[in-house]
Protein backbone atom coordinates (compact mmCIF):
# COMPACT_ATOMS: atom_id res chain seq x y z
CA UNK A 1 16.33 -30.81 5.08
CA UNK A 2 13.44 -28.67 6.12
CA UNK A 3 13.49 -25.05 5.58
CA UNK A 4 14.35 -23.52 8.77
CA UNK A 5 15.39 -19.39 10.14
CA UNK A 6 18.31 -18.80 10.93
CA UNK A 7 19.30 -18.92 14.75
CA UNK A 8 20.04 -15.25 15.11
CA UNK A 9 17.16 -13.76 13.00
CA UNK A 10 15.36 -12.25 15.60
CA UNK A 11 11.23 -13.24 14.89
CA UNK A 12 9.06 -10.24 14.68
CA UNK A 13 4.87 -10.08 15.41
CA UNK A 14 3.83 -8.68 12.11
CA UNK A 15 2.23 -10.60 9.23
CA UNK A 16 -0.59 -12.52 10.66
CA UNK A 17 -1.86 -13.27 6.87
CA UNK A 18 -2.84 -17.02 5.99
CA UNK A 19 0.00 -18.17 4.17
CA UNK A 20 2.78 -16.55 6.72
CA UNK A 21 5.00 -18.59 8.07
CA UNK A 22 7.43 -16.43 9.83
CA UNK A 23 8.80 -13.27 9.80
CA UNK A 24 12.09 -12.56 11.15
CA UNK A 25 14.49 -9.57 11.16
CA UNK A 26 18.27 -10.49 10.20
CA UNK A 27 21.21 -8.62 11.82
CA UNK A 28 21.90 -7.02 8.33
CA UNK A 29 18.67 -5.36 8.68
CA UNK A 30 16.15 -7.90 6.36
CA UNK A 31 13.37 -8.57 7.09
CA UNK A 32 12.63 -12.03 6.20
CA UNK A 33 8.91 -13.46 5.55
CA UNK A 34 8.29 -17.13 5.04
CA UNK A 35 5.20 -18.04 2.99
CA UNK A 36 4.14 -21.16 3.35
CA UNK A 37 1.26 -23.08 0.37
CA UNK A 38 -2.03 -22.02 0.93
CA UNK A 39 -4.80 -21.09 -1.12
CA UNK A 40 -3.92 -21.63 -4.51
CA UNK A 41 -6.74 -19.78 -6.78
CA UNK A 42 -4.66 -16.36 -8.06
CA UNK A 43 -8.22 -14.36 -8.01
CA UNK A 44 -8.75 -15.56 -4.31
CA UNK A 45 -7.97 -12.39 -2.14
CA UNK A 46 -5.71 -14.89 0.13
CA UNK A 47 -4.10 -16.57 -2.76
CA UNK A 48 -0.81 -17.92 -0.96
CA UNK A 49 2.00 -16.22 -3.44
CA UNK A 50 0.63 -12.93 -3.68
CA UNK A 51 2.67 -11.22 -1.44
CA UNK A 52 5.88 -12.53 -3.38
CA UNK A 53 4.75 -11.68 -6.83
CA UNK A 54 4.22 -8.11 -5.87
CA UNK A 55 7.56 -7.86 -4.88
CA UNK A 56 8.95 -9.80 -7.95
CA UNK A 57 6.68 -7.65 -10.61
CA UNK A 58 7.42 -4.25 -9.02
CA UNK A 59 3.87 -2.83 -9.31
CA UNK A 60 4.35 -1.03 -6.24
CA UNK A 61 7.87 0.12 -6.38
CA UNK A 62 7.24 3.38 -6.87
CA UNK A 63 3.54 4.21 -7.44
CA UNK A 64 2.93 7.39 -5.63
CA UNK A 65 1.30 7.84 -2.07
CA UNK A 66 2.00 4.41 -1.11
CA UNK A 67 4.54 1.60 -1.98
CA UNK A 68 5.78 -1.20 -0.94
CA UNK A 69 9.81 -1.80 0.83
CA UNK A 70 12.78 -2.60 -1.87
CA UNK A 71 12.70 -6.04 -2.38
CA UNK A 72 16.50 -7.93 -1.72
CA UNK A 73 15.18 -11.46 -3.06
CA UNK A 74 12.17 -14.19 -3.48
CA UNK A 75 13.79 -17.75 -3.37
CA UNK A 76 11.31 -20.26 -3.82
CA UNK A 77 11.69 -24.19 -2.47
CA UNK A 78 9.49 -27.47 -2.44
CA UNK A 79 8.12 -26.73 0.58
CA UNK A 80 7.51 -22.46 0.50
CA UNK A 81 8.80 -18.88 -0.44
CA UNK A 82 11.14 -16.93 1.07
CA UNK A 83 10.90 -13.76 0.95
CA UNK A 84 13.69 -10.64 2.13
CA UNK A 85 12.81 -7.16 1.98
CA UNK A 86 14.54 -3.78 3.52
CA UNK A 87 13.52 -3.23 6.58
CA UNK A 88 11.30 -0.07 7.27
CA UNK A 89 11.90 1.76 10.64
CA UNK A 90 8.21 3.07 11.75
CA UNK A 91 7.66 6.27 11.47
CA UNK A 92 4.76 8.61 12.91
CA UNK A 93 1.38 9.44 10.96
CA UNK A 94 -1.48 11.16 11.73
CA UNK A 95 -4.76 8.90 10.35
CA UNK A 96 -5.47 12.28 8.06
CA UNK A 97 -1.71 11.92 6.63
CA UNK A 98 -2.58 8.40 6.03
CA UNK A 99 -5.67 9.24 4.41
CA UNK A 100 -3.79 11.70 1.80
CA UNK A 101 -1.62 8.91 1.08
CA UNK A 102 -4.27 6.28 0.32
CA UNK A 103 -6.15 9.16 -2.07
CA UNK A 104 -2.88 9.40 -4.05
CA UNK A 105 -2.28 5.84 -4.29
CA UNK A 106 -5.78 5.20 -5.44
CA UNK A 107 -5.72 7.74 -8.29
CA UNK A 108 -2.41 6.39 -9.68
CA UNK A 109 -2.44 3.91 -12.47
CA UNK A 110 -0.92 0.34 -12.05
CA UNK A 111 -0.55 -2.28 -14.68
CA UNK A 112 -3.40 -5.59 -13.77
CA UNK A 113 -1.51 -8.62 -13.65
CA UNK A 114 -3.21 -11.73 -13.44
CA UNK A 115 -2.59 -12.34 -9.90
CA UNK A 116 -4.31 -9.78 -8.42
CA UNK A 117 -7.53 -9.74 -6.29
CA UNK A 118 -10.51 -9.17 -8.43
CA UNK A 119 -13.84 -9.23 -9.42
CA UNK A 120 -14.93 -6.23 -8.09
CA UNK A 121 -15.03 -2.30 -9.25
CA UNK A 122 -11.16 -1.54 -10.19
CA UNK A 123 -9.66 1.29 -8.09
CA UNK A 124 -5.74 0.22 -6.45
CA UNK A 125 -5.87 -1.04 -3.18
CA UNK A 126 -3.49 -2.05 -0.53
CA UNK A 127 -6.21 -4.38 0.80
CA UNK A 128 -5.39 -4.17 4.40
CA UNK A 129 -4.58 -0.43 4.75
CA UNK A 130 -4.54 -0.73 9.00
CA UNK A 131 -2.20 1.25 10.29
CA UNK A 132 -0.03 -1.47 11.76
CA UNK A 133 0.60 -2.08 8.26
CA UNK A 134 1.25 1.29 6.96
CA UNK A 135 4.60 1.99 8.43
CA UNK A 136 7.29 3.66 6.88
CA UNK A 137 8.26 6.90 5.78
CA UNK A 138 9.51 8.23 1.89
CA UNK A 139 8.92 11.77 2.34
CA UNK A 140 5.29 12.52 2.30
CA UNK A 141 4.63 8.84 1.12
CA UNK A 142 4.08 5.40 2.81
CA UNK A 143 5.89 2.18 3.03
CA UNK A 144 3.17 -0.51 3.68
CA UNK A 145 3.75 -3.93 4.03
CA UNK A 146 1.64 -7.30 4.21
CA UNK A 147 0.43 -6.31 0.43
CA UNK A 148 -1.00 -9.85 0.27
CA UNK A 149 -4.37 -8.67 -0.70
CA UNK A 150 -2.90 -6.23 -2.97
CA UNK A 151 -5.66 -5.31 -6.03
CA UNK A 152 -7.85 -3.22 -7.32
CA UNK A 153 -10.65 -2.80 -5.21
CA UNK A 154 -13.92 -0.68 -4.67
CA UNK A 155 -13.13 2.94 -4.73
CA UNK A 156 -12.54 4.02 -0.94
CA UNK A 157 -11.80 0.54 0.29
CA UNK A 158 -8.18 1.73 1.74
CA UNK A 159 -10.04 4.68 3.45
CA UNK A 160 -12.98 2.55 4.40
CA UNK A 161 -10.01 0.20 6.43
CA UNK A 162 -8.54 3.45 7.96
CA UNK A 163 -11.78 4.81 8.80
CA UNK A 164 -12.81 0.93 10.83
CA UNK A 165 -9.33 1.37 12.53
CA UNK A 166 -9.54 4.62 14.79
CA UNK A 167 -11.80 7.14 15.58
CA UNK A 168 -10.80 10.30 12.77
CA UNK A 169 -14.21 11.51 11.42
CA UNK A 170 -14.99 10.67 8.02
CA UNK A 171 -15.15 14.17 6.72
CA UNK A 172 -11.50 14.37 7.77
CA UNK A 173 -10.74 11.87 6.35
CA UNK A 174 -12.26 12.52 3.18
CA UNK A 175 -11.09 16.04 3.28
CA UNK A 176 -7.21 14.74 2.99
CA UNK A 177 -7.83 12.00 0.79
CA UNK A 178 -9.68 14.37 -1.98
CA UNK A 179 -10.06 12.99 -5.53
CA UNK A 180 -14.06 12.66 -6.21
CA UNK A 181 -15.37 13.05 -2.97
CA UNK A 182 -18.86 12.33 -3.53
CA UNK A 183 -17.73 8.87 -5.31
CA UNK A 184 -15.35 8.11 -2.74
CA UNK A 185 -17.53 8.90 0.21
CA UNK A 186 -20.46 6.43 -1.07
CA UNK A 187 -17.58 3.60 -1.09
CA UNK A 188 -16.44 4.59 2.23
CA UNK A 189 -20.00 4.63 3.62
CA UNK A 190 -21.10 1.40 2.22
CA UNK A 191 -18.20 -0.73 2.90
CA UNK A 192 -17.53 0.67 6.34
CA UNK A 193 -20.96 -0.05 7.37
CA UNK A 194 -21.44 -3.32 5.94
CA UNK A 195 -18.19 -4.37 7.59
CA UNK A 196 -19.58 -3.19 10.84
CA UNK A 197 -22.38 -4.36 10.82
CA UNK A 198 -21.36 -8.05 10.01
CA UNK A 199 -18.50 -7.31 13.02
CA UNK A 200 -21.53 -6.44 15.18
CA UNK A 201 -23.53 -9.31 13.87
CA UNK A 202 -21.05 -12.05 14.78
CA UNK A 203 -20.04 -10.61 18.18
CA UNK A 204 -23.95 -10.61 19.69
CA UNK A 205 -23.24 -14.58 19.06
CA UNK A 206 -20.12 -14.85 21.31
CA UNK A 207 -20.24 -14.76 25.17
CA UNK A 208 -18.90 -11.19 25.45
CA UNK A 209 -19.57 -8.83 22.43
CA UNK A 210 -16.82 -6.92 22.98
CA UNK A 211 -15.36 -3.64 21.04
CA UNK A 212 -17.42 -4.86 17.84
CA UNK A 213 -21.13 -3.54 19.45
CA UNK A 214 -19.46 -0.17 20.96
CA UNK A 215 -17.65 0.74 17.22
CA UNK A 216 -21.35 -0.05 15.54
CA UNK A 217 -22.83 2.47 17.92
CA UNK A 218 -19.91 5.09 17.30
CA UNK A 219 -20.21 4.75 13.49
CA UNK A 220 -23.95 4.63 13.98
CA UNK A 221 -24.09 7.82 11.40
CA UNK A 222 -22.00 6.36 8.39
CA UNK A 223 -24.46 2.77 8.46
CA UNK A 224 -27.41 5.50 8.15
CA UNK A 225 -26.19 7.46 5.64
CA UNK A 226 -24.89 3.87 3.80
CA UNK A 227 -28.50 2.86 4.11
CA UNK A 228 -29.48 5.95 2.43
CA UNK A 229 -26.86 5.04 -0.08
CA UNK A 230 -28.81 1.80 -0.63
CA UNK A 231 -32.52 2.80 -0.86
């Protein structure tokens, strides 16, 4: 028989990622997230059973600044993974409180497995630090969930996702996260703008640009000073 929810998990909207299935909260207060085969490359940043190895291994248990929920169980069938974790109420946070959280989490030291997404300078990362994704509360620290690009990644990646996902100045921003500004800010800078301006880029190709053209103008500042980054 097919792998099927139960009937009175209630299905939730997040996890959007490529090899979700389903997520579902269970009246015993699980939430439950079905991955389903995907990419199968473990250096791929969408390789399919990322998401349930990080919970297996434990690499982000407990590193400061940001970790992931307590994970109840990974049960793995011929056709998927399942995948139950405590369920994290939301909590409120300010993008600057976010932004001290990412600096913290990207100074601490995690062990590299294998799995994780690579290939680039090593700094941890969540991968897809948007707020809808960094929910919960442990005392000053985050719970974040979807860790399916999970890594380590070009230092100020997290920030550069935080910075693309409101409108907090960068200096703010910066200011909270601390650790070696000048380092951080030129990742910030350079993968902010190059993600904008490929956003921008693609949208002047579809019938209404949309939200893309008006964030390129409003972080018109950071793609200059990434271009003086660059020359």
């Amino acid at each position: 028989m097919p792998w099927q929810p139960s009937p009175d998990w209630q299905p939730l909207t997040a996890g959007t990622g490529q090899a979700t299935g389903g997520v579902w909260l269970t009246p015993d207060e699980q939430v439950v997230k079905r991955l389903v085969p995907g990419i199968q490359d473990p250096r791929h940043h969408a390789y399919w059973e990322r998401q349930a190895l990080v919970a297996e291994s434990g690499v982000v248990a407990t590193t400061p600044g940001l970790r992931s929920p307590a994970c109840l169980a990974v049960e793995r069938d011929p056709t998927g993974i399942t995948l139950r974790m405590a369920y994290v109420p939301p909590a409120p946070w300010t993008p600057v409180a976010l932004a001290a959280a990412l600096g913290r989490f990207a100074r601490s030291s995690v062990t590299e497995p294998s799995w994780v997404a690579r290939d680039v300078p090593r700094t941890p990362s969540h991968g897809d630090a948007h707020p809808i994704n960094l929910i919960g509360r442990d005392s000053d620290d985050v719970l974040a969930i979807d860790w399916e690009q999970f890594g380590l990644a070009p230092t100020g990646f997290d920030l550069a996702c935080l910075l693309l996902a409101g409108n907090t100045p960068l200096d703010d921003l910066l200011a909270a996260h601390a650790g070696n500004t000048d380092v951080v800010r030129r990742g910030v800078t350079l993968i902010a703008a190059y993600t904008t301006v490929s956003r921008a880029a693609w949208s002047l190709t579809q019938p209404t640009p949309g939200n893309h053209v008006n964030q390129f103008l409003m972080l018109s500042n950071v793609v200059e000073e990434a271009a003086g980054h660059i020359a």
